[in-house]
PDB file of N, CA and C in Angstrom:
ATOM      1  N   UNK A   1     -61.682  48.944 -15.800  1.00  0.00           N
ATOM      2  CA  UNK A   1     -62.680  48.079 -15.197  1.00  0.00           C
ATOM      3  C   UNK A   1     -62.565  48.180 -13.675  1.00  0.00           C
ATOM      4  N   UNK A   2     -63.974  48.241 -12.701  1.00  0.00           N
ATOM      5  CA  UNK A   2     -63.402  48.180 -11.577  1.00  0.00           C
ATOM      6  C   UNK A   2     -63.298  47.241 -11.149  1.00  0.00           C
ATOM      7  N   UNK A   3     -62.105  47.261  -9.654  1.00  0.00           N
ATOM      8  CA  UNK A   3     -62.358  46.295  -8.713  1.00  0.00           C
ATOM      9  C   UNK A   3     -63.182  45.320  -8.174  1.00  0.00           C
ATOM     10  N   UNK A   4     -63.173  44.261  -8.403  1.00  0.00           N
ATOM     11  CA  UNK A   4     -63.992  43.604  -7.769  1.00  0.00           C
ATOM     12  C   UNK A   4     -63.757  43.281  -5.692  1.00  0.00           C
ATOM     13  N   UNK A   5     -65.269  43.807  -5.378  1.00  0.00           N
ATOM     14  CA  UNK A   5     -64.903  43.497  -3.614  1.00  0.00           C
ATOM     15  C   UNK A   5     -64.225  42.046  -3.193  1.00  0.00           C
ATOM     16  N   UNK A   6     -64.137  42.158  -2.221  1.00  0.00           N
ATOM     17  CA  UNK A   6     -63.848  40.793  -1.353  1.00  0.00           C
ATOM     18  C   UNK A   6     -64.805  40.649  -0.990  1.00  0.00           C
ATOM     19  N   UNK A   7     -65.156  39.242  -0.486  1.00  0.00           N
ATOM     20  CA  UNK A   7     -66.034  38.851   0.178  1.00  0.00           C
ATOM     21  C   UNK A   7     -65.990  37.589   1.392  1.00  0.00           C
ATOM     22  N   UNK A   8     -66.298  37.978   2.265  1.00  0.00           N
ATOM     23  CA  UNK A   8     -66.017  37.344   3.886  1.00  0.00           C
ATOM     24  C   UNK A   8     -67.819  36.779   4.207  1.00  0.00           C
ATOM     25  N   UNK A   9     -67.216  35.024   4.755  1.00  0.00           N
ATOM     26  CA  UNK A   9     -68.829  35.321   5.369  1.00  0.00           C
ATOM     27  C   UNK A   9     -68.455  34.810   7.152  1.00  0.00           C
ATOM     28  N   UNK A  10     -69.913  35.592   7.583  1.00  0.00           N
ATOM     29  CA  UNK A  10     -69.698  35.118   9.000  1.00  0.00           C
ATOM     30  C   UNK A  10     -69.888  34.049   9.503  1.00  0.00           C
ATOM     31  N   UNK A  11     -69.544  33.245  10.328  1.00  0.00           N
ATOM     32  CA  UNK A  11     -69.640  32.288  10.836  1.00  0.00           C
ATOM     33  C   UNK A  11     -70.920  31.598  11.055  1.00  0.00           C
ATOM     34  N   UNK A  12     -71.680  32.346  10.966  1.00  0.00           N
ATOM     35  CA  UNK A  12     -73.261  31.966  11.346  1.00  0.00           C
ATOM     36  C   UNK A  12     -73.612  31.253   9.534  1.00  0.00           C
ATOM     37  N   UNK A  13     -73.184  32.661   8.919  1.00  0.00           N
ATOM     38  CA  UNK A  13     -73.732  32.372   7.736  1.00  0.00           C
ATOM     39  C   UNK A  13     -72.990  31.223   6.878  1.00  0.00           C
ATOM     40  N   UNK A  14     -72.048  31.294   6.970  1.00  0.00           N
ATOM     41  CA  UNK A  14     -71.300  30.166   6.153  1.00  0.00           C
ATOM     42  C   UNK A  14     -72.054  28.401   6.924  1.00  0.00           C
ATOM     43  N   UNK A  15     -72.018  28.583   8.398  1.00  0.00           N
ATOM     44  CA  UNK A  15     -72.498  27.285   8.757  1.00  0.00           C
ATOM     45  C   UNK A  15     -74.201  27.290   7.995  1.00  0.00           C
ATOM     46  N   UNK A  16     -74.611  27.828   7.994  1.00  0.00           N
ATOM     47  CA  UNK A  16     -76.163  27.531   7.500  1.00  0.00           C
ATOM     48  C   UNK A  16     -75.891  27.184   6.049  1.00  0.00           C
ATOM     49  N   UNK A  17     -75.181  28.131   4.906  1.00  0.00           N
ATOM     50  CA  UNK A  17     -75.007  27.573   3.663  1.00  0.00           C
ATOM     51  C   UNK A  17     -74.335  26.519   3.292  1.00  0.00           C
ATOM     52  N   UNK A  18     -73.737  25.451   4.475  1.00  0.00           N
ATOM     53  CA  UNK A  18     -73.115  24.544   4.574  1.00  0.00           C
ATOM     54  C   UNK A  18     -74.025  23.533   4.745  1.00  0.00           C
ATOM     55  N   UNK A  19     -75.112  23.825   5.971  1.00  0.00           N
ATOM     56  CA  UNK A  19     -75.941  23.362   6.340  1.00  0.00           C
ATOM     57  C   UNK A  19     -77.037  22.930   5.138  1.00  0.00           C
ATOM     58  N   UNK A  20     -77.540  23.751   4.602  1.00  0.00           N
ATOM     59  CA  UNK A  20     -78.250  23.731   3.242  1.00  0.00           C
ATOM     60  C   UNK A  20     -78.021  22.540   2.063  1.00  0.00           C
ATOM     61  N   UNK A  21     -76.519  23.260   2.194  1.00  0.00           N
ATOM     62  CA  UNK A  21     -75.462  21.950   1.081  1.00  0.00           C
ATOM     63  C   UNK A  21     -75.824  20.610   1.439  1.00  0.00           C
ATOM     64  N   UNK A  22     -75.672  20.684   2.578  1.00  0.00           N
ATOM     65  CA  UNK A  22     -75.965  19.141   3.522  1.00  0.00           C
ATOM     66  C   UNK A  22     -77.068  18.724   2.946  1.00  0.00           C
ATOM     67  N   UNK A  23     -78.226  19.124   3.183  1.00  0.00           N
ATOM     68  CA  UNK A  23     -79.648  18.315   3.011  1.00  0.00           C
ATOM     69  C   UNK A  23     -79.801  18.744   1.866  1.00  0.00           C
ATOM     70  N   UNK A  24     -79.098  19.326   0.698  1.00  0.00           N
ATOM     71  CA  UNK A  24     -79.494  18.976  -0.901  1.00  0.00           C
ATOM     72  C   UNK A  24     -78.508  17.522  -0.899  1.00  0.00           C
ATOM     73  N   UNK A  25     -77.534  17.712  -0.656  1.00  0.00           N
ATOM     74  CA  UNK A  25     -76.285  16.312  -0.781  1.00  0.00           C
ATOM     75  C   UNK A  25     -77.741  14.979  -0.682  1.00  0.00           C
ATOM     76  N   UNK A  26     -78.203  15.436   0.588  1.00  0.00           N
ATOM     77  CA  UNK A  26     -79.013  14.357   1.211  1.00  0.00           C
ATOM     78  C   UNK A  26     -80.380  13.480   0.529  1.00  0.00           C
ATOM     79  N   UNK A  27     -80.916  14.722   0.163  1.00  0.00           N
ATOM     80  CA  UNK A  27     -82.241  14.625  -0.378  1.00  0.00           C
ATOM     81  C   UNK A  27     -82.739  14.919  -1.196  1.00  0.00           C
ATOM     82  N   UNK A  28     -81.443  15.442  -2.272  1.00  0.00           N
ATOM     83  CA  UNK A  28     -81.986  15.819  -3.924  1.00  0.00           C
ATOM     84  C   UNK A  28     -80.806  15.027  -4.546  1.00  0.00           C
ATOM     85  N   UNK A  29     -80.980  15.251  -6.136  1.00  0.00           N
ATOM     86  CA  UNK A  29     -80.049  14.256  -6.792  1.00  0.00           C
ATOM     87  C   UNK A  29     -78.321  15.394  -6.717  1.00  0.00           C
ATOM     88  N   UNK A  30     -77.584  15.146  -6.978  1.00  0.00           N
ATOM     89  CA  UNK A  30     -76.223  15.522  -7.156  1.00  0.00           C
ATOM     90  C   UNK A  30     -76.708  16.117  -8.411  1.00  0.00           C
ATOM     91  N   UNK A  31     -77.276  16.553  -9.099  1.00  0.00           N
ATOM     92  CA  UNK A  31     -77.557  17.756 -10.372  1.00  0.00           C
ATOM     93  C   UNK A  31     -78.300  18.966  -9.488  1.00  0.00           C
ATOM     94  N   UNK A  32     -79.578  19.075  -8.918  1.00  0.00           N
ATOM     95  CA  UNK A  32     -79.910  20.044  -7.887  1.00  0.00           C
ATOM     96  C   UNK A  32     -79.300  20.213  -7.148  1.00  0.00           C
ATOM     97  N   UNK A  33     -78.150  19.546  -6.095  1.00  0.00           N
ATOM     98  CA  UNK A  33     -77.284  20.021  -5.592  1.00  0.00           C
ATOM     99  C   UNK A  33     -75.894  20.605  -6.219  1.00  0.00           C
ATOM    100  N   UNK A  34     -75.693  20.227  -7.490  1.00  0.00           N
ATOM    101  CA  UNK A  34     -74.450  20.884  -8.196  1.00  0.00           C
ATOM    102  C   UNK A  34     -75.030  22.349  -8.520  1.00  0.00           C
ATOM    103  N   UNK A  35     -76.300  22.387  -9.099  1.00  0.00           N
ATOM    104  CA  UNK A  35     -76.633  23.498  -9.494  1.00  0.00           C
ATOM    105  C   UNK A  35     -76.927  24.385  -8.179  1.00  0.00           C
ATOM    106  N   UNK A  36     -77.461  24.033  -7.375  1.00  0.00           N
ATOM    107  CA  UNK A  36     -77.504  25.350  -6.095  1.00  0.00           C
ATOM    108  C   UNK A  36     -76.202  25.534  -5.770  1.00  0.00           C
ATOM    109  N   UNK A  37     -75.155  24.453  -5.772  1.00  0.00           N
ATOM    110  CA  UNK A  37     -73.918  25.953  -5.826  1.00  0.00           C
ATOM    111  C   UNK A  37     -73.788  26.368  -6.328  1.00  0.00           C
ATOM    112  N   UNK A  38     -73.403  26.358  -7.799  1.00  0.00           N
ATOM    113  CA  UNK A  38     -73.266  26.910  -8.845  1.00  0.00           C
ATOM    114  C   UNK A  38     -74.247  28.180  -8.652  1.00  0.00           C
ATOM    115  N   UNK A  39     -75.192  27.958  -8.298  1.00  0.00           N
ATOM    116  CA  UNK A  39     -76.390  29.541  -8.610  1.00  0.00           C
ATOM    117  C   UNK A  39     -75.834  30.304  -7.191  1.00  0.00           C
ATOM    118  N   UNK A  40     -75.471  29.503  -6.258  1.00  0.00           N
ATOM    119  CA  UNK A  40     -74.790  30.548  -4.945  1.00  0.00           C
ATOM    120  C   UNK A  40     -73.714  31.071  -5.297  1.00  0.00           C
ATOM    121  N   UNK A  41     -72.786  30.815  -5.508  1.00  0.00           N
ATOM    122  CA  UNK A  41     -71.860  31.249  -6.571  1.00  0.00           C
ATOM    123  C   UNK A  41     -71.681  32.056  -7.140  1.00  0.00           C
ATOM    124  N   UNK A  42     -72.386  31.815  -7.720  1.00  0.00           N
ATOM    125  CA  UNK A  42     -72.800  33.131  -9.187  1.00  0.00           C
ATOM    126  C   UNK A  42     -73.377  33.938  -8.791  1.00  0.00           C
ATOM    127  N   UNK A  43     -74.448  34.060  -7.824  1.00  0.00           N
ATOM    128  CA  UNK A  43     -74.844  35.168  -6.948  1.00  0.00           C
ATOM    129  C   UNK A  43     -73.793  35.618  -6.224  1.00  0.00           C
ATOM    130  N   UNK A  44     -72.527  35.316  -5.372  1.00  0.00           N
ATOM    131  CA  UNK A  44     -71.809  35.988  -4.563  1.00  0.00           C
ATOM    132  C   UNK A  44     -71.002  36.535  -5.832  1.00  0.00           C
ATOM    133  N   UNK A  45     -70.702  35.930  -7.003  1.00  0.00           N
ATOM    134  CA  UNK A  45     -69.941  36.757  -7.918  1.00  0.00           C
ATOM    135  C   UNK A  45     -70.581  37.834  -8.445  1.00  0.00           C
ATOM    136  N   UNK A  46     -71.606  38.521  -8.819  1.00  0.00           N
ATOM    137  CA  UNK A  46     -72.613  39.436  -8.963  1.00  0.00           C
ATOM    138  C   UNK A  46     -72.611  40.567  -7.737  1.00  0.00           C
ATOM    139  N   UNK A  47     -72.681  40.128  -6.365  1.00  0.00           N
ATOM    140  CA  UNK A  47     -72.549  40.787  -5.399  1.00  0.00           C
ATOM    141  C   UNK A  47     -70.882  41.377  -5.362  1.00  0.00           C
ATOM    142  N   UNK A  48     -69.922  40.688  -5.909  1.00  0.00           N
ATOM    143  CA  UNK A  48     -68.826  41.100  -6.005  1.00  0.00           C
ATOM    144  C   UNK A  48     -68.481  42.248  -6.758  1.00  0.00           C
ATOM    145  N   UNK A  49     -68.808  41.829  -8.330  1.00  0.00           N
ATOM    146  CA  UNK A  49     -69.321  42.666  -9.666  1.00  0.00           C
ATOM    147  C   UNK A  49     -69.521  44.499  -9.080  1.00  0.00           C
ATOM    148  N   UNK A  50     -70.754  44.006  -8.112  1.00  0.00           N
ATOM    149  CA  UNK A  50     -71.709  45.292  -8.128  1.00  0.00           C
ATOM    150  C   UNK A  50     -72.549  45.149  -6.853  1.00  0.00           C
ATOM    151  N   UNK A  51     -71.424  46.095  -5.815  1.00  0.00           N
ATOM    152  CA  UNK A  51     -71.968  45.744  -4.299  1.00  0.00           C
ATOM    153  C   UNK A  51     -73.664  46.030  -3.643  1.00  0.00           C
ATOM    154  N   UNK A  52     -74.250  46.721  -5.114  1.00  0.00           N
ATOM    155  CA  UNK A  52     -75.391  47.821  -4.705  1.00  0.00           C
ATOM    156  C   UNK A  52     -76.549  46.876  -5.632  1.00  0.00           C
ATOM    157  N   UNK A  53     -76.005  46.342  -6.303  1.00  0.00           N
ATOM    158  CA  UNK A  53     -77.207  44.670  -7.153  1.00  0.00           C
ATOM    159  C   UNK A  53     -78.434  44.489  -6.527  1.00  0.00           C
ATOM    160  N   UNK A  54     -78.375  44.276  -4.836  1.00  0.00           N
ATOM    161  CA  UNK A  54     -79.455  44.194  -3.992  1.00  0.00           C
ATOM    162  C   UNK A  54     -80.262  44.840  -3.941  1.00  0.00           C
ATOM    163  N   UNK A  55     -81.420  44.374  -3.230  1.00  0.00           N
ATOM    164  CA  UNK A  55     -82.315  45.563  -2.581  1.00  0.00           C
ATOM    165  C   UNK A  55     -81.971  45.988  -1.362  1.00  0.00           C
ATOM    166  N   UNK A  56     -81.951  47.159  -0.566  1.00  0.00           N
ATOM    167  CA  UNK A  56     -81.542  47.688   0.969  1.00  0.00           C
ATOM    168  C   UNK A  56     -82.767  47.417   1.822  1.00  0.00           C
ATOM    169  N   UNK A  57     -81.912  47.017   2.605  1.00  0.00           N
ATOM    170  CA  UNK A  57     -82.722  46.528   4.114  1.00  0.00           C
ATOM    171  C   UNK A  57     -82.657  48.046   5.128  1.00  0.00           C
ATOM    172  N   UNK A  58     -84.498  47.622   5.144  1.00  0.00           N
ATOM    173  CA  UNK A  58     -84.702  49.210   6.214  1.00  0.00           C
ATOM    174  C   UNK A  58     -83.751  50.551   5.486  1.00  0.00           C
ATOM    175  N   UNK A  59     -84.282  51.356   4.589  1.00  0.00           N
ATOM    176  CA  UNK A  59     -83.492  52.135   4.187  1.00  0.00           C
ATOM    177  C   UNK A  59     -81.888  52.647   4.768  1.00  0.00           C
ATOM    178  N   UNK A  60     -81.406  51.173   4.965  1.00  0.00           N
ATOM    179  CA  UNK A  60     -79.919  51.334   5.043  1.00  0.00           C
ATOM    180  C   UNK A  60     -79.152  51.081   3.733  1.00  0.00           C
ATOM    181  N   UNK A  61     -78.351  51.756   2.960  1.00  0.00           N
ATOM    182  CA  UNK A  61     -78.202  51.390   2.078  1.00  0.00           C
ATOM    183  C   UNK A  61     -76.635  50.686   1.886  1.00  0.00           C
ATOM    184  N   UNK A  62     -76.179  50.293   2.964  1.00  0.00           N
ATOM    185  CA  UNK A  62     -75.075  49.177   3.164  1.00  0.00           C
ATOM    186  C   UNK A  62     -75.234  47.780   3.418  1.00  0.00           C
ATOM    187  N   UNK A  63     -76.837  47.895   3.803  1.00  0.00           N
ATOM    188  CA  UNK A  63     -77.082  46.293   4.088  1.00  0.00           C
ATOM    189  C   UNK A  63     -78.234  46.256   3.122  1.00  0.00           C
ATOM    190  N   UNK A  64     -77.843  44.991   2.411  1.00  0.00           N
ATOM    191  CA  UNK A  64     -78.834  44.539   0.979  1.00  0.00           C
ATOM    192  C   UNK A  64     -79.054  43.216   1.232  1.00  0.00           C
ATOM    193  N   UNK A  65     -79.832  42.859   0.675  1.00  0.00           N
ATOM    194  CA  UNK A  65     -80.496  41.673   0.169  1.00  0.00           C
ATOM    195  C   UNK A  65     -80.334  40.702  -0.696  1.00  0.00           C
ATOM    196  N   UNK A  66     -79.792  39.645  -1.110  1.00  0.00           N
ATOM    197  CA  UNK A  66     -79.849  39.464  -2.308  1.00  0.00           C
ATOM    198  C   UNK A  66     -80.915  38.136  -2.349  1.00  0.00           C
ATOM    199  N   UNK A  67     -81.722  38.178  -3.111  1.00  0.00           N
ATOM    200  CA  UNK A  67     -82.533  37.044  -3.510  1.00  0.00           C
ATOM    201  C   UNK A  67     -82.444  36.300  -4.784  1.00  0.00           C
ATOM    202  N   UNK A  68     -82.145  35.373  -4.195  1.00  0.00           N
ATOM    203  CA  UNK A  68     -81.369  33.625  -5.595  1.00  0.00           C
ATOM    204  C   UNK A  68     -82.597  33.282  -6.109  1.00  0.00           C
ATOM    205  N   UNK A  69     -82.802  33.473  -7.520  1.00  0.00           N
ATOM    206  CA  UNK A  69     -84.081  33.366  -8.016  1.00  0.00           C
ATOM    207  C   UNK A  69     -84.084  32.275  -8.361  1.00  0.00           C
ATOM    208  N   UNK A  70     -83.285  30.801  -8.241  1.00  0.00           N
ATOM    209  CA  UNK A  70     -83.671  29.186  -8.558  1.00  0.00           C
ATOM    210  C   UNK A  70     -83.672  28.625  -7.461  1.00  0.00           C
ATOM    211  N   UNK A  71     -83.280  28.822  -6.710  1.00  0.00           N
ATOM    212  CA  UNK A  71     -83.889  28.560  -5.056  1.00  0.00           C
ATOM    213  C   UNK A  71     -84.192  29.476  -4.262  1.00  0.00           C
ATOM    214  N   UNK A  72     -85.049  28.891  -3.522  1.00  0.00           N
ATOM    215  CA  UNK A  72     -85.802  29.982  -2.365  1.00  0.00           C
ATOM    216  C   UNK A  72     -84.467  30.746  -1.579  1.00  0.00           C
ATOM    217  N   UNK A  73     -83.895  31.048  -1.965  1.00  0.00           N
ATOM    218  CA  UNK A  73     -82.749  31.898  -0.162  1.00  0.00           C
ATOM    219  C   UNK A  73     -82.326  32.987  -0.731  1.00  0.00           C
ATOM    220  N   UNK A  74     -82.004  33.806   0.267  1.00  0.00           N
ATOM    221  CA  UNK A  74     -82.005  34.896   0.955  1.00  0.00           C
ATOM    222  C   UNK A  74     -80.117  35.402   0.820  1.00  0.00           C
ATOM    223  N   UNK A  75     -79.307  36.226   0.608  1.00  0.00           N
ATOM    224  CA  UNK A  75     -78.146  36.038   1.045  1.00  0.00           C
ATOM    225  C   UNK A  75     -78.243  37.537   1.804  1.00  0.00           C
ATOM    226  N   UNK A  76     -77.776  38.204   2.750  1.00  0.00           N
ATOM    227  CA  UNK A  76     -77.795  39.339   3.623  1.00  0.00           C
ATOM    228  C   UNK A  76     -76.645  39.691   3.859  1.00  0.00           C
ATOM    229  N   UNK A  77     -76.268  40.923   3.342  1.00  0.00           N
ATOM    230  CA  UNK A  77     -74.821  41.213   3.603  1.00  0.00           C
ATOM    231  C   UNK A  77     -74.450  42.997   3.394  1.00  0.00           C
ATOM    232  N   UNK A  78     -73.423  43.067   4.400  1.00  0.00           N
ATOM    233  CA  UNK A  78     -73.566  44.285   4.931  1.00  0.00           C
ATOM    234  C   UNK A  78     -72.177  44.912   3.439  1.00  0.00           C
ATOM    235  N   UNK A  79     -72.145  46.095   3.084  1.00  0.00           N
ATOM    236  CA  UNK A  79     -71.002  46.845   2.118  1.00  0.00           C
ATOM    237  C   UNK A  79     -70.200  47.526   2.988  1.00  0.00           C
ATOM    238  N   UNK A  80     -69.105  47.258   3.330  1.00  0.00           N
ATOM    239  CA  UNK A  80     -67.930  47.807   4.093  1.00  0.00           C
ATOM    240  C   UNK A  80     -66.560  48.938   3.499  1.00  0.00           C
ATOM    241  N   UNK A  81     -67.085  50.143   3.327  1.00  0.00           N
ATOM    242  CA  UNK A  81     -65.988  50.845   2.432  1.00  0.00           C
ATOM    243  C   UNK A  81     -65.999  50.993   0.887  1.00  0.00           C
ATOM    244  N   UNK A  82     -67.143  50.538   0.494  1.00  0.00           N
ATOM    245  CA  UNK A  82     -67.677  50.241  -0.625  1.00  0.00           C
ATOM    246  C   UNK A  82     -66.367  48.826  -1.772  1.00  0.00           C
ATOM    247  N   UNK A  83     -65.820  48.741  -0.973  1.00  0.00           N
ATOM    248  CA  UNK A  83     -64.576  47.328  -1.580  1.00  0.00           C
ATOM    249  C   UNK A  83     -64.646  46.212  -0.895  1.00  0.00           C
ATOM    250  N   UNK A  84     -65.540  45.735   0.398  1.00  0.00           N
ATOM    251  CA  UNK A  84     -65.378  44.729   1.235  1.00  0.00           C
ATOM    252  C   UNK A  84     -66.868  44.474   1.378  1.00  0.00           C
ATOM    253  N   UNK A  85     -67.290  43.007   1.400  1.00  0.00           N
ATOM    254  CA  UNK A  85     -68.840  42.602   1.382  1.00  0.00           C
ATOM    255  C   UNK A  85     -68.438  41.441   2.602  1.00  0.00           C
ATOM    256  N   UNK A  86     -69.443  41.336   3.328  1.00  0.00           N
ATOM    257  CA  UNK A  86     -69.698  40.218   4.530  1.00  0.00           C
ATOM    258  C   UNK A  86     -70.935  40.249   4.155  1.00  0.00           C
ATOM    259  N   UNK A  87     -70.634  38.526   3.685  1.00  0.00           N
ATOM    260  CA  UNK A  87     -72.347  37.881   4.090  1.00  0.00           C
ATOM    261  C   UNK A  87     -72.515  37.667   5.536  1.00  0.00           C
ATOM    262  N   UNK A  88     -73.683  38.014   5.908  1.00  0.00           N
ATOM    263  CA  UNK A  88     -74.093  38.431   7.208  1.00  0.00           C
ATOM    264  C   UNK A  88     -75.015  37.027   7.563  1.00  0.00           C
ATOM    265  N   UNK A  89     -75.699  36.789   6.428  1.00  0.00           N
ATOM    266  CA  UNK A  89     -76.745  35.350   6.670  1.00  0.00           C
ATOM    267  C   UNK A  89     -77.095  35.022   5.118  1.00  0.00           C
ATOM    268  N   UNK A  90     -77.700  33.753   5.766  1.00  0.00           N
ATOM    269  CA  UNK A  90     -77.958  32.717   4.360  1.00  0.00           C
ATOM    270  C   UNK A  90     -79.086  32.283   4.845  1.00  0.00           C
ATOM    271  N   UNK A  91     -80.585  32.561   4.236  1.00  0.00           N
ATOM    272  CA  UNK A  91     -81.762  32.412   4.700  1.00  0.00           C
ATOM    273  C   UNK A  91     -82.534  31.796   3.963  1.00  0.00           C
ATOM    274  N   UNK A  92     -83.085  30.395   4.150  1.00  0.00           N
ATOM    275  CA  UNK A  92     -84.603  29.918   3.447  1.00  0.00           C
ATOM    276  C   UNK A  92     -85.276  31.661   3.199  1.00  0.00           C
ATOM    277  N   UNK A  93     -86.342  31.449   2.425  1.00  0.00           N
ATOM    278  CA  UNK A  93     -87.142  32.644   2.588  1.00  0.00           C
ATOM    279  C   UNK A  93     -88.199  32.133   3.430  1.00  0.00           C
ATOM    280  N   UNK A  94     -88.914  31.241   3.739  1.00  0.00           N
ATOM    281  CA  UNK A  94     -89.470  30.857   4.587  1.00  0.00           C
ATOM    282  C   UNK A  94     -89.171  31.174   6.333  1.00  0.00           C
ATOM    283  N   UNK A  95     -87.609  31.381   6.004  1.00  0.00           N
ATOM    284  CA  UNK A  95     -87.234  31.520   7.682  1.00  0.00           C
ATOM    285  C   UNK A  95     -86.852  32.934   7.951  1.00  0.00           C
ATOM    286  N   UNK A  96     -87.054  33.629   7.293  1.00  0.00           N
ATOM    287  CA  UNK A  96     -87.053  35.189   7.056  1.00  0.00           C
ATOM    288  C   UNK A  96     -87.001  35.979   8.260  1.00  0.00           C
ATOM    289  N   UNK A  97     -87.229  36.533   8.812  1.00  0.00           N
ATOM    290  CA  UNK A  97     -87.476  37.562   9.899  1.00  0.00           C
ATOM    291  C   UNK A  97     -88.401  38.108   9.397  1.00  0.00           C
TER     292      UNK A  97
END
Protein backbone atom coordinates (compact mmCIF):
# COMPACT_ATOMS: atom_id res chain seq x y z
CA UNK A 1 0.00 0.00 0.00
CA UNK A 2 1.39 3.38 -0.55
CA UNK A 3 2.43 6.08 1.56
CA UNK A 4 0.30 8.39 2.52
CA UNK A 5 1.71 12.38 2.01
CA UNK A 6 1.99 14.82 4.75
CA UNK A 7 0.21 17.60 4.78
CA UNK A 8 1.21 21.30 5.93
CA UNK A 9 -1.04 24.31 5.62
CA UNK A 10 0.08 27.85 5.20
CA UNK A 11 -0.57 30.34 7.38
CA UNK A 12 -2.87 32.25 5.25
CA UNK A 13 -4.75 29.17 4.64
CA UNK A 14 -5.20 27.60 7.90
CA UNK A 15 -6.32 31.25 9.29
CA UNK A 16 -9.21 31.45 6.70
CA UNK A 17 -10.34 27.68 7.42
CA UNK A 18 -10.37 28.74 10.95
CA UNK A 19 -12.01 31.72 9.99
CA UNK A 20 -14.86 29.79 8.20
CA UNK A 21 -15.12 27.44 11.37
CA UNK A 22 -15.83 30.66 13.17
CA UNK A 23 -18.97 31.88 11.38
CA UNK A 24 -20.44 28.21 10.98
CA UNK A 25 -19.79 27.98 15.09
CA UNK A 26 -21.70 31.37 14.78
CA UNK A 27 -24.45 31.12 12.46
CA UNK A 28 -25.37 27.56 11.73
CA UNK A 29 -26.42 24.85 14.18
CA UNK A 30 -23.37 22.68 15.73
CA UNK A 31 -24.58 19.67 13.16
CA UNK A 32 -23.58 21.96 9.89
CA UNK A 33 -20.73 22.97 11.63
CA UNK A 34 -19.68 19.36 12.84
CA UNK A 35 -20.27 18.21 9.43
CA UNK A 36 -18.10 20.88 7.46
CA UNK A 37 -15.27 19.57 9.36
CA UNK A 38 -15.80 16.39 9.06
CA UNK A 39 -16.24 16.91 5.03
CA UNK A 40 -12.79 19.16 5.31
CA UNK A 41 -11.28 16.42 6.70
CA UNK A 42 -12.13 13.89 4.67
CA UNK A 43 -11.20 15.94 1.79
CA UNK A 44 -7.56 16.60 3.16
CA UNK A 45 -7.57 12.73 3.80
CA UNK A 46 -8.32 11.96 0.02
CA UNK A 47 -5.73 14.59 -0.95
CA UNK A 48 -3.42 12.56 1.25
CA UNK A 49 -4.67 9.06 -0.26
CA UNK A 50 -3.98 10.44 -3.81
CA UNK A 51 -1.98 13.71 -4.32
CA UNK A 52 -3.25 13.97 -8.13
CA UNK A 53 -7.45 13.55 -6.94
CA UNK A 54 -7.62 17.30 -8.05
CA UNK A 55 -8.01 19.15 -10.96
CA UNK A 56 -4.53 21.25 -12.06
CA UNK A 57 -4.39 24.80 -11.95
CA UNK A 58 -3.12 26.49 -15.27
CA UNK A 59 -1.68 23.32 -16.69
CA UNK A 60 0.63 22.98 -13.74
CA UNK A 61 0.32 19.74 -12.66
CA UNK A 62 1.65 20.23 -8.94
CA UNK A 63 -0.85 22.73 -8.08
CA UNK A 64 -4.54 21.26 -7.90
CA UNK A 65 -7.66 22.12 -6.83
CA UNK A 66 -9.73 20.45 -4.74
CA UNK A 67 -13.46 21.20 -4.67
CA UNK A 68 -15.68 20.07 -1.32
CA UNK A 69 -18.81 19.08 -2.90
CA UNK A 70 -21.18 19.82 0.52
CA UNK A 71 -19.94 23.14 0.85
CA UNK A 72 -19.04 25.73 -1.47
CA UNK A 73 -14.86 25.87 -0.92
CA UNK A 74 -12.11 25.58 -2.70
CA UNK A 75 -8.89 23.83 -1.03
CA UNK A 76 -5.50 24.86 -3.29
CA UNK A 77 -2.50 23.11 -2.76
CA UNK A 78 0.73 22.79 -4.26
CA UNK A 79 2.47 18.55 -4.51
CA UNK A 80 6.01 18.79 -3.23
CA UNK A 81 8.18 15.63 -4.25
CA UNK A 82 5.21 13.81 -4.90
CA UNK A 83 5.11 12.77 -0.67
CA UNK A 84 4.51 16.36 0.77
CA UNK A 85 1.11 18.48 0.11
CA UNK A 86 0.76 22.31 1.35
CA UNK A 87 -2.53 23.69 1.38
CA UNK A 88 -1.81 26.87 -0.18
CA UNK A 89 -5.56 28.41 0.41
CA UNK A 90 -9.00 27.72 1.60
CA UNK A 91 -11.50 29.54 -0.66
CA UNK A 92 -15.40 30.34 -0.63
CA UNK A 93 -15.94 29.66 -4.36
CA UNK A 94 -17.49 32.85 -4.53
CA UNK A 95 -14.11 34.48 -3.57
CA UNK A 96 -12.21 32.67 -6.22
CA UNK A 97 -9.72 34.52 -8.29
Amino acid sequence: MPKKSSVTWALDALRDFEDYKDWYLENASLSVTNSFIETVESAINLIKENNYIARMVDEIPELREYVIGAFPFIISYWIKNNKEVVVTSFLHQKMKK
